[in-house]
N, C-alpha and C. Protein backbone atom coordinates (compact mmCIF):
# COMPACT_ATOMS: atom_id res chain seq x y z
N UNK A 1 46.35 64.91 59.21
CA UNK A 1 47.04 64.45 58.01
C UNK A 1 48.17 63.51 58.41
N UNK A 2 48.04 62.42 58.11
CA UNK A 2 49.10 61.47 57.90
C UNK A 2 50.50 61.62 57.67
N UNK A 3 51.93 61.26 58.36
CA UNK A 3 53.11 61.43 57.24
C UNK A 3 53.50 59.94 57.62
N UNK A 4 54.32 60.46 56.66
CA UNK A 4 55.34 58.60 56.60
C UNK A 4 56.38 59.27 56.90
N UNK A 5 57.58 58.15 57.68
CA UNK A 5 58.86 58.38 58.01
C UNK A 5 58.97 57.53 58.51
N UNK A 6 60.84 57.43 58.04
CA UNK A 6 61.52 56.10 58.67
C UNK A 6 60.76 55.23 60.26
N UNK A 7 60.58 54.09 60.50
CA UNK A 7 60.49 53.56 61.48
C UNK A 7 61.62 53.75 62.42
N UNK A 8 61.42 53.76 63.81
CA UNK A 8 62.49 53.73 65.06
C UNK A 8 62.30 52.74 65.83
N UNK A 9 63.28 52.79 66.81
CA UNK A 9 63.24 51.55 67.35
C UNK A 9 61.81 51.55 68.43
N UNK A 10 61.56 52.69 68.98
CA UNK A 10 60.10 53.47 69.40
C UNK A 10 58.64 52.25 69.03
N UNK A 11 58.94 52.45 67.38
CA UNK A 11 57.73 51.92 66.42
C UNK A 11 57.33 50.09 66.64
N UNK A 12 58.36 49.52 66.73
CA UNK A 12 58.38 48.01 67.28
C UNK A 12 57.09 47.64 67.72
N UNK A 13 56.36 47.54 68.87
CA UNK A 13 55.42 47.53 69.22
C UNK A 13 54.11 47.64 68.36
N UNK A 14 54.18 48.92 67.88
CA UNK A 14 52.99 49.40 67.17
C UNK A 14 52.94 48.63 65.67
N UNK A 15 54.28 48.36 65.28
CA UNK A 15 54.69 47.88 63.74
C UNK A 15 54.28 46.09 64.04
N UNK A 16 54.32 45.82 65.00
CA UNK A 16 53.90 44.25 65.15
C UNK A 16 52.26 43.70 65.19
N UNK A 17 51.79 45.27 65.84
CA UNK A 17 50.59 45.59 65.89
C UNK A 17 49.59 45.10 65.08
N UNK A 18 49.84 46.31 63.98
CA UNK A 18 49.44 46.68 62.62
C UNK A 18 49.82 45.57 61.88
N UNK A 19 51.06 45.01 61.89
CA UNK A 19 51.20 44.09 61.05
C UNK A 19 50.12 42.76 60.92
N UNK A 20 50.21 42.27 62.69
CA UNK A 20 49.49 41.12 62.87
C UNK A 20 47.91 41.17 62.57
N UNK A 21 47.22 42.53 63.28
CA UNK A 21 45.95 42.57 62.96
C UNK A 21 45.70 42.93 61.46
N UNK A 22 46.32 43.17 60.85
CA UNK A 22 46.33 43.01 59.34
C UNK A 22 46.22 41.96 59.00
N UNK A 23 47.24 41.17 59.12
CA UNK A 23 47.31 39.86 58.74
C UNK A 23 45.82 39.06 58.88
N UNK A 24 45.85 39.22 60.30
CA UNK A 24 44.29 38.24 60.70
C UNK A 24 43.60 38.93 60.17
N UNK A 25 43.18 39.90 60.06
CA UNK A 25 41.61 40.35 59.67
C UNK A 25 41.60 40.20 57.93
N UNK A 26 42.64 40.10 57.38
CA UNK A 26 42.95 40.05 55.65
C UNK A 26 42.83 38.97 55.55
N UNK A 27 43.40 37.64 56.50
CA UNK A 27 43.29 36.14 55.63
C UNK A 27 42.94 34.86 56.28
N UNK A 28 42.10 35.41 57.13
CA UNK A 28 41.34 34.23 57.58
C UNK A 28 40.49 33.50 57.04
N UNK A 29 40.09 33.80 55.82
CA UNK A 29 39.14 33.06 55.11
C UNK A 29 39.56 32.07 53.93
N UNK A 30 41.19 32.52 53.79
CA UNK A 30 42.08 32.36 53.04
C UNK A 30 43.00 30.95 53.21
N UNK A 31 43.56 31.16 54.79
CA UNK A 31 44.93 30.64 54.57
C UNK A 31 44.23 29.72 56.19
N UNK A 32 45.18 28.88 56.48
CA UNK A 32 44.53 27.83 57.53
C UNK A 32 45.13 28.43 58.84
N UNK A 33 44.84 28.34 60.19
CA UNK A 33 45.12 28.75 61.46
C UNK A 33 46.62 28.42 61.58
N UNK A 34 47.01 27.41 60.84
CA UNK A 34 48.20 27.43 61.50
C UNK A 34 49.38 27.78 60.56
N UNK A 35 48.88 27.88 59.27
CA UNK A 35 49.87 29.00 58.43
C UNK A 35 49.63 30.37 58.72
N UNK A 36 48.92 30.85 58.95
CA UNK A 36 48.66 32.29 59.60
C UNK A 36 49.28 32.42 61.09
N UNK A 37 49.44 31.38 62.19
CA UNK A 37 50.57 31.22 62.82
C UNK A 37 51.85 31.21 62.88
N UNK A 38 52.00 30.32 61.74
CA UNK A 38 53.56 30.08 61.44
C UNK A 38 54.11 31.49 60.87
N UNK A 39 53.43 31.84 59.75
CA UNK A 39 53.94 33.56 59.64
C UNK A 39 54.17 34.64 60.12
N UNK A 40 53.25 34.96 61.22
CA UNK A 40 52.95 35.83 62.01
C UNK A 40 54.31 35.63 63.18
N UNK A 41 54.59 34.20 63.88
CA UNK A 41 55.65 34.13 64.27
C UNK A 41 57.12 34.11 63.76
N UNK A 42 57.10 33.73 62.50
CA UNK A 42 58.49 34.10 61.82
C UNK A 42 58.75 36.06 61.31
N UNK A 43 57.62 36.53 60.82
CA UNK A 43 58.02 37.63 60.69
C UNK A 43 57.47 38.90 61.67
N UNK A 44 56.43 38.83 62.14
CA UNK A 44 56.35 39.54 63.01
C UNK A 44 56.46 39.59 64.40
N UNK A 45 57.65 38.80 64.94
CA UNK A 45 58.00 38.49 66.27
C UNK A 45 58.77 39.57 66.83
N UNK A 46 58.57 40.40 68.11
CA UNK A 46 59.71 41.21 68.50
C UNK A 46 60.82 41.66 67.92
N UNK A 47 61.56 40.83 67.82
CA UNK A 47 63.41 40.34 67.76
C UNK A 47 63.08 40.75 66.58
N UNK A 48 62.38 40.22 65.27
CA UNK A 48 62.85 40.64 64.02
C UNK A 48 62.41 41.84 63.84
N UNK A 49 61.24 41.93 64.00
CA UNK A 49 60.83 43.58 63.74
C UNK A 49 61.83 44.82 63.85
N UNK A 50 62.64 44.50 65.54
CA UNK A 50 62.95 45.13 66.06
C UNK A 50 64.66 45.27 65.35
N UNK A 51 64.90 44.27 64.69
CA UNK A 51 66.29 44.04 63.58
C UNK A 51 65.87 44.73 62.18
N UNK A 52 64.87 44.65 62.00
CA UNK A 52 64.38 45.33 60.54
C UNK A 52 63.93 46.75 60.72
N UNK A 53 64.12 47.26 61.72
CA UNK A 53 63.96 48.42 61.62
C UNK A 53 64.92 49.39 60.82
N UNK A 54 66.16 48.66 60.66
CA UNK A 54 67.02 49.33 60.62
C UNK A 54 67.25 49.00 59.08
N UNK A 55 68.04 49.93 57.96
CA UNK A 55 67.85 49.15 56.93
C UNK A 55 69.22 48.79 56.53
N UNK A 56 69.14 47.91 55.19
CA UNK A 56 70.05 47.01 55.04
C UNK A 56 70.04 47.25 53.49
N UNK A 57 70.49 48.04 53.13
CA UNK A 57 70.53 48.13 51.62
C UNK A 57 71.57 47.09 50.68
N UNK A 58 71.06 47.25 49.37
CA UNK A 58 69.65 47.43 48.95
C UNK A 58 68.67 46.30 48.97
N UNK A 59 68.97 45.19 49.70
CA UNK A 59 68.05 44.73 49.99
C UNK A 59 66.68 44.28 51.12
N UNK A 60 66.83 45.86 51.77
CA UNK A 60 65.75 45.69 52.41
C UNK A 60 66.07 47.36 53.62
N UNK A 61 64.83 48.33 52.77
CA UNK A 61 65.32 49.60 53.29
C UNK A 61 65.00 49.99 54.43
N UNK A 62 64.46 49.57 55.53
CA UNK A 62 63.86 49.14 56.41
C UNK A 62 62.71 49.84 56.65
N UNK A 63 61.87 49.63 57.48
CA UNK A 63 60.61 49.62 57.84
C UNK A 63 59.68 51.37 57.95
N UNK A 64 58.91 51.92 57.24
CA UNK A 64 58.45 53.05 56.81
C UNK A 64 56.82 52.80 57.57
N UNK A 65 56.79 53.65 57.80
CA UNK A 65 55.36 53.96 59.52
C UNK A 65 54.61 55.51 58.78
N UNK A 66 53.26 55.06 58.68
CA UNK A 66 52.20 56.04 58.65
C UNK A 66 52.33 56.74 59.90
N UNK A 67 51.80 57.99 60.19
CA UNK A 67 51.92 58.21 61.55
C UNK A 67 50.40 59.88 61.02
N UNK A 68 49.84 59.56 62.11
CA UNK A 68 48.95 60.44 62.47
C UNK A 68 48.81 60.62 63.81
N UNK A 69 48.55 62.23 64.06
CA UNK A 69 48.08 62.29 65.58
C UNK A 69 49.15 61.74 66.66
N UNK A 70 50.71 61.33 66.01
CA UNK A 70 51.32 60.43 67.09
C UNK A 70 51.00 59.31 67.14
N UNK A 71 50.12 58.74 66.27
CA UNK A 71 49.83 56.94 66.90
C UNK A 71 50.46 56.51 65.17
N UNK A 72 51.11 54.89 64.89
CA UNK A 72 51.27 54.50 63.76
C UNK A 72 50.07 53.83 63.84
N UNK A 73 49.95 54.13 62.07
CA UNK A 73 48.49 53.84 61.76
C UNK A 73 48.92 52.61 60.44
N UNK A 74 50.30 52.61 60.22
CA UNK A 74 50.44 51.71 58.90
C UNK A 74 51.80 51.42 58.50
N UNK A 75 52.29 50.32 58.51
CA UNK A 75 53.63 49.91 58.20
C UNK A 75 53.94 49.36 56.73
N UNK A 76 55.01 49.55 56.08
CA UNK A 76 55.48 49.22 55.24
C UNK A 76 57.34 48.90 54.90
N UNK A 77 57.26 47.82 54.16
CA UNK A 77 58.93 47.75 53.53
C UNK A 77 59.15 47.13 52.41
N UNK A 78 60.34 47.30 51.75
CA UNK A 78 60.91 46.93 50.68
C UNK A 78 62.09 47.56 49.94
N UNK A 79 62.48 46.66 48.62
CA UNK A 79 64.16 46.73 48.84
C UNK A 79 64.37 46.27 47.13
N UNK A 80 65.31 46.44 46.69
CA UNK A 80 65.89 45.63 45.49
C UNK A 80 65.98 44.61 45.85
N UNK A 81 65.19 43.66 44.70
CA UNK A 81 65.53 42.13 44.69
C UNK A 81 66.90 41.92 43.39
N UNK A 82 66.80 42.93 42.99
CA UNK A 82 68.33 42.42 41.77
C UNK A 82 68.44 44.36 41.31
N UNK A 83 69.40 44.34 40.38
CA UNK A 83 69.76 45.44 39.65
C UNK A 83 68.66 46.02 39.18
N UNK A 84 68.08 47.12 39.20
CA UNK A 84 67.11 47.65 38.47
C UNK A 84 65.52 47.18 39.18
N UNK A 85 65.22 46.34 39.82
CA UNK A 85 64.32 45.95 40.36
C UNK A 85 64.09 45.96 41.77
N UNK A 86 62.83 46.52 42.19
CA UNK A 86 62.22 46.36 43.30
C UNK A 86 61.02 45.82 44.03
N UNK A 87 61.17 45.53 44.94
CA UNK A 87 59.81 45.05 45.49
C UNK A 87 59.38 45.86 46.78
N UNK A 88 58.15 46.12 46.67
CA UNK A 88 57.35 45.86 48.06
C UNK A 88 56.97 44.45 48.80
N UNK A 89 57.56 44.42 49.71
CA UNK A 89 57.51 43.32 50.49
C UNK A 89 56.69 43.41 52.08
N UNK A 90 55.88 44.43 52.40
CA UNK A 90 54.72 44.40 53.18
C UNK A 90 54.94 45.20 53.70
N UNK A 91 53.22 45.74 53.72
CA UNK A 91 52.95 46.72 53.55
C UNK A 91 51.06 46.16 54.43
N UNK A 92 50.92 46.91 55.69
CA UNK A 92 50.01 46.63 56.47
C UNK A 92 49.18 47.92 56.73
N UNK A 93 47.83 48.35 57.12
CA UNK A 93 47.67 49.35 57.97
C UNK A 93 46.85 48.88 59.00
N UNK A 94 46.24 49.59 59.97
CA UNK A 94 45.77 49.58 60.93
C UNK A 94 44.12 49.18 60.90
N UNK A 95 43.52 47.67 61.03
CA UNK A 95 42.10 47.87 59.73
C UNK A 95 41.42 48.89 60.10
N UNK A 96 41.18 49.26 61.66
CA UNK A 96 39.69 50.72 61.23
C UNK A 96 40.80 51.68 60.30
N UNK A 97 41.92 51.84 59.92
CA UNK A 97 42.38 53.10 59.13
C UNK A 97 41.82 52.93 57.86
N UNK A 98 41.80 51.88 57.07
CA UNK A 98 41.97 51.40 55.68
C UNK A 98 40.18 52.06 54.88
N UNK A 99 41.20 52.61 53.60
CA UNK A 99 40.41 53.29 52.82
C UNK A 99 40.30 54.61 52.85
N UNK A 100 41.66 55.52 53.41
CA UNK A 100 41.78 56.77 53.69
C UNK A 100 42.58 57.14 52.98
N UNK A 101 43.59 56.12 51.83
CA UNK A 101 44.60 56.89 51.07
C UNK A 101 46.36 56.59 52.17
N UNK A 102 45.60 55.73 53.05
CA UNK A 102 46.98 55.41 54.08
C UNK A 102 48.30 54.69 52.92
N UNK A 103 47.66 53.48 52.45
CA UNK A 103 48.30 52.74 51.68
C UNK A 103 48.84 52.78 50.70
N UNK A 104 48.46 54.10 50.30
CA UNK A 104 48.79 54.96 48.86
C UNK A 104 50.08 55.61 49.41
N UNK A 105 50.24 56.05 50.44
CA UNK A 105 51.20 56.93 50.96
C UNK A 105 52.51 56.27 50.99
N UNK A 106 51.76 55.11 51.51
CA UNK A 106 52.90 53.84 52.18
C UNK A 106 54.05 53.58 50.64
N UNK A 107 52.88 53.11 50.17
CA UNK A 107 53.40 52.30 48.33
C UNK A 107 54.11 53.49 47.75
N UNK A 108 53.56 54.80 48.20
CA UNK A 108 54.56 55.93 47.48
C UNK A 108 55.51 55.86 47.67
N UNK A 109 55.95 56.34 49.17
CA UNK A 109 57.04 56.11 50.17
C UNK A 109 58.46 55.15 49.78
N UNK A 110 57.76 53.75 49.51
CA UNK A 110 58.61 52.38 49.18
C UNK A 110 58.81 52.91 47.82
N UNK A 111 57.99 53.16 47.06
CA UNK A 111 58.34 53.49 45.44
C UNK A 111 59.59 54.40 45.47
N UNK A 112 59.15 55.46 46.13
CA UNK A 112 60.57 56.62 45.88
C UNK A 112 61.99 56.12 46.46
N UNK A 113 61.72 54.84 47.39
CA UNK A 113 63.48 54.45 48.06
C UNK A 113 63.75 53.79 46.78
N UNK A 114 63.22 52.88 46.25
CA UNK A 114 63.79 52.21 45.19
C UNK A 114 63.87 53.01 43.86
N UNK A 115 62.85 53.09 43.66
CA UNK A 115 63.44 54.69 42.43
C UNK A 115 64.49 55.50 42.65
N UNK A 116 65.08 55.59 44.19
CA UNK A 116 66.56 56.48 44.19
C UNK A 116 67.52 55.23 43.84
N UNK A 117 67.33 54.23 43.76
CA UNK A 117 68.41 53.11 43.78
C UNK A 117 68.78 52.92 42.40
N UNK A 118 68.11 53.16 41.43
CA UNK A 118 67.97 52.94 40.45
C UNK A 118 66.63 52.08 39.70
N UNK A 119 66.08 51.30 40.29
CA UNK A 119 65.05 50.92 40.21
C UNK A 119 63.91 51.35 38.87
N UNK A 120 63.67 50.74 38.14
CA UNK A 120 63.00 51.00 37.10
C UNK A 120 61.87 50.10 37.15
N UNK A 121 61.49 49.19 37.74
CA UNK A 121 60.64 48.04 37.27
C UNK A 121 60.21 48.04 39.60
N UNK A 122 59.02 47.61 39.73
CA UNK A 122 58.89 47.20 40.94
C UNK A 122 57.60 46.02 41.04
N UNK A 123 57.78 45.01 42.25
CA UNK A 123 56.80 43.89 41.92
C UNK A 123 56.09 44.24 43.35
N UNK A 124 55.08 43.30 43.53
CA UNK A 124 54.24 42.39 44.67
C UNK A 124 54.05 41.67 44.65
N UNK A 125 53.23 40.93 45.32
CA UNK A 125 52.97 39.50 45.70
C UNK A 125 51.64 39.87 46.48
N UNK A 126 50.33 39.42 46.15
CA UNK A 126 48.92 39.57 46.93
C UNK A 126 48.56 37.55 46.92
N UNK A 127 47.97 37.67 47.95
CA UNK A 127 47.38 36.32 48.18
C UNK A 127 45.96 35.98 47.09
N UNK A 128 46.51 34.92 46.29
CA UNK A 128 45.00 34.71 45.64
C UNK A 128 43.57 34.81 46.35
N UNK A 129 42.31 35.56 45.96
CA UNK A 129 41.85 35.62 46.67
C UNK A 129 41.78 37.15 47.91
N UNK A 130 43.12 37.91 47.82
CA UNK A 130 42.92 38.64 48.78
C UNK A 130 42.61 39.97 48.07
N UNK A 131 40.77 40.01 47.91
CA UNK A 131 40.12 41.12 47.84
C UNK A 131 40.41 42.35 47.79
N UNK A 132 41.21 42.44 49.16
CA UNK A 132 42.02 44.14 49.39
C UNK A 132 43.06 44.45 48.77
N UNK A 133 44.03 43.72 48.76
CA UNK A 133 45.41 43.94 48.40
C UNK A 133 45.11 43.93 46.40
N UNK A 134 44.64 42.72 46.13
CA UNK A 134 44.55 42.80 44.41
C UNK A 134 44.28 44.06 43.78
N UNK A 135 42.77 44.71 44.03
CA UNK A 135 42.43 45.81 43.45
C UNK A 135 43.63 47.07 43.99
N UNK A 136 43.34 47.04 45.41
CA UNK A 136 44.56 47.91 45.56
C UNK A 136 45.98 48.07 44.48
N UNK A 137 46.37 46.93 44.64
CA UNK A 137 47.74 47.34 43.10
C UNK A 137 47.17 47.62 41.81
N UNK A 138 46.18 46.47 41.42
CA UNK A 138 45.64 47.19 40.07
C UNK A 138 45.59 48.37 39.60
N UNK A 139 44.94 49.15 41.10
CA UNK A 139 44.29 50.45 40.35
C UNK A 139 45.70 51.41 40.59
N UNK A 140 46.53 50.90 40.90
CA UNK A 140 47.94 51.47 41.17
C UNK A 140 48.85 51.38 40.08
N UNK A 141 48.60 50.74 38.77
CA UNK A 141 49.15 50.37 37.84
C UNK A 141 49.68 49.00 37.45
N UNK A 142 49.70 48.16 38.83
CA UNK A 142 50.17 47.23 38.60
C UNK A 142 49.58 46.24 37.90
N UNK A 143 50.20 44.78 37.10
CA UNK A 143 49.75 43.98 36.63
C UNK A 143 49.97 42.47 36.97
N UNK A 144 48.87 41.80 37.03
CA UNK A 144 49.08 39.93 36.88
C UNK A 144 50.36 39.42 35.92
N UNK A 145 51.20 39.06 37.09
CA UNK A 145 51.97 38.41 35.74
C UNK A 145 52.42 36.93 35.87
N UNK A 146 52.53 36.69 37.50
CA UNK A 146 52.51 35.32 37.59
C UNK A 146 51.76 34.74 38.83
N UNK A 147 51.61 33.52 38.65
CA UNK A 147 50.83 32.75 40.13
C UNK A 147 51.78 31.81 40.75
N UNK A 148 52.26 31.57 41.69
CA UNK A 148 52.84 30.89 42.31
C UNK A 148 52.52 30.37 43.77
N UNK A 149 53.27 29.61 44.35
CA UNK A 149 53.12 29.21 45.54
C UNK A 149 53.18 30.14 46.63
N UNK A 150 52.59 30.68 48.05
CA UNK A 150 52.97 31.98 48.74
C UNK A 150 54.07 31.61 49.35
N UNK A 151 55.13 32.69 49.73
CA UNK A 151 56.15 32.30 50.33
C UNK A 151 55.85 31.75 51.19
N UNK A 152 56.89 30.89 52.31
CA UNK A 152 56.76 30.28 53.50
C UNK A 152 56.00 29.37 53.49
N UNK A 153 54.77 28.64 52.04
CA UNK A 153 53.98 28.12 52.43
C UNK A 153 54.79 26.54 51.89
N UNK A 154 53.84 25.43 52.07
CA UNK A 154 54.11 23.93 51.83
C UNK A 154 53.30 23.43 50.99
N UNK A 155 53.07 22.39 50.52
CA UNK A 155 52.31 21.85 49.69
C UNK A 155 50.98 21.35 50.14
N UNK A 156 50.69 21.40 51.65
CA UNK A 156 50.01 20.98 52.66
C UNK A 156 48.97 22.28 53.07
N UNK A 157 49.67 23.76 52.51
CA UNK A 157 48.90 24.60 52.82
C UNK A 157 47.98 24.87 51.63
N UNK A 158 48.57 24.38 50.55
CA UNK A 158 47.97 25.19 49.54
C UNK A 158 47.34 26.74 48.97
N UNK A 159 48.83 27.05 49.46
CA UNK A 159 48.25 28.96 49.88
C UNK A 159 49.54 29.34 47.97
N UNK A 160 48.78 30.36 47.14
CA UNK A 160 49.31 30.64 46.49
C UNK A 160 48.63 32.19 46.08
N UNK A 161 49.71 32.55 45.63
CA UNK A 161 49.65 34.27 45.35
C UNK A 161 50.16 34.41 43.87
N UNK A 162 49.56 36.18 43.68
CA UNK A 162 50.03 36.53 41.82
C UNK A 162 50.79 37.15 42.52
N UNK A 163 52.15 37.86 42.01
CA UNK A 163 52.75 38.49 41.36
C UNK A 163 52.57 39.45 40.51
N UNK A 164 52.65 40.51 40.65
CA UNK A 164 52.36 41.98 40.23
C UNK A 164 53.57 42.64 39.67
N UNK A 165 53.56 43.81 38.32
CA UNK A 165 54.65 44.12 38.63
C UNK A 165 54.18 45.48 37.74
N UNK A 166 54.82 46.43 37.79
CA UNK A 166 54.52 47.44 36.92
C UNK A 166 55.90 48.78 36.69
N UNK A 167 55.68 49.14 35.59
CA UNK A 167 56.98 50.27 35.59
C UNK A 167 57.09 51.19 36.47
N UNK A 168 58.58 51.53 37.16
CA UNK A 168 58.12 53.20 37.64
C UNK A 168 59.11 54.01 37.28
């Protein structure tokens, strides 16, 4: 059985892991080699991981780790973006893990830090197109509410994502 708990400085490694092979195996069909570069090196590089472990309220509670058996199997974070509002802001697992209820744990996890904050309202952001992540929030309650450009991206990438958001 799976638990979640705070990330340590320990987790670094494994949290860059999970993050990156997430990344690649979710959006290669998606996003171009070298925006999937450029991201992967701005947010999942050593140094930051290893700074975000720690959290920084309320905007950004730091980094929350599946853990089974001793190995992390799934990373997650997120934070108030304003008064009353929260986001999940990524949220990875390990791909042979996925489809065990890992990600459910994760999204719980992030739900209850911001629900202690006050938090009434919480969003996402899924990549148009990204199969896994969309239904995943749907069937979680969440809803389409806007389309926009993906963060970090340019006009050159043409990478754009919905926006999700639902009560909690």
């Amino acid at each position: 059985m799976a638990e979640v708990r705070a990330a340590t400085g320990s987790d670094v490694a494994a949290i860059r892991d999970i993050c990156t092979r997430g990344y690649l195996t979710t959006y290669p069909d998606l996003l171009s080699p070298e925006f999937i570069e450029r991201m992967l090196i701005e947010f999942y590089n050593a140094e930051r991981v290893a700074r975000e472990i720690t959290a920084t309220p309320p905007g950004w509670l730091g980094y929350q780790v599946a853990e089974e058996d001793g190995r992390v199997v799934g990373a997650a974070g997120g934070g108030l973006t304003a008064p009353g509002v929260g986001e999940l802001f990524v949220l990875y697992l390990d791909p042979d893990e996925r489809g065990r209820g890992l990600g459910t744990l994760l999204l719980d996890r992030i739900t209850d830090q911001i629900r202690q904050l006050g938090a009434t309202e919480m969003w996402v952001a899924a990549l148009e197109g990204n199969e896994l992540g969309i239904p995943f929030y749907e069937a979680r309650g969440f809803r389409r509410v806007e389309r926009r450009r993906t963060y970090g991206s340019t006009e050159a990438d043409n990478a754009w994502s919905w926006r999700f958001s639902r009560t909690i």
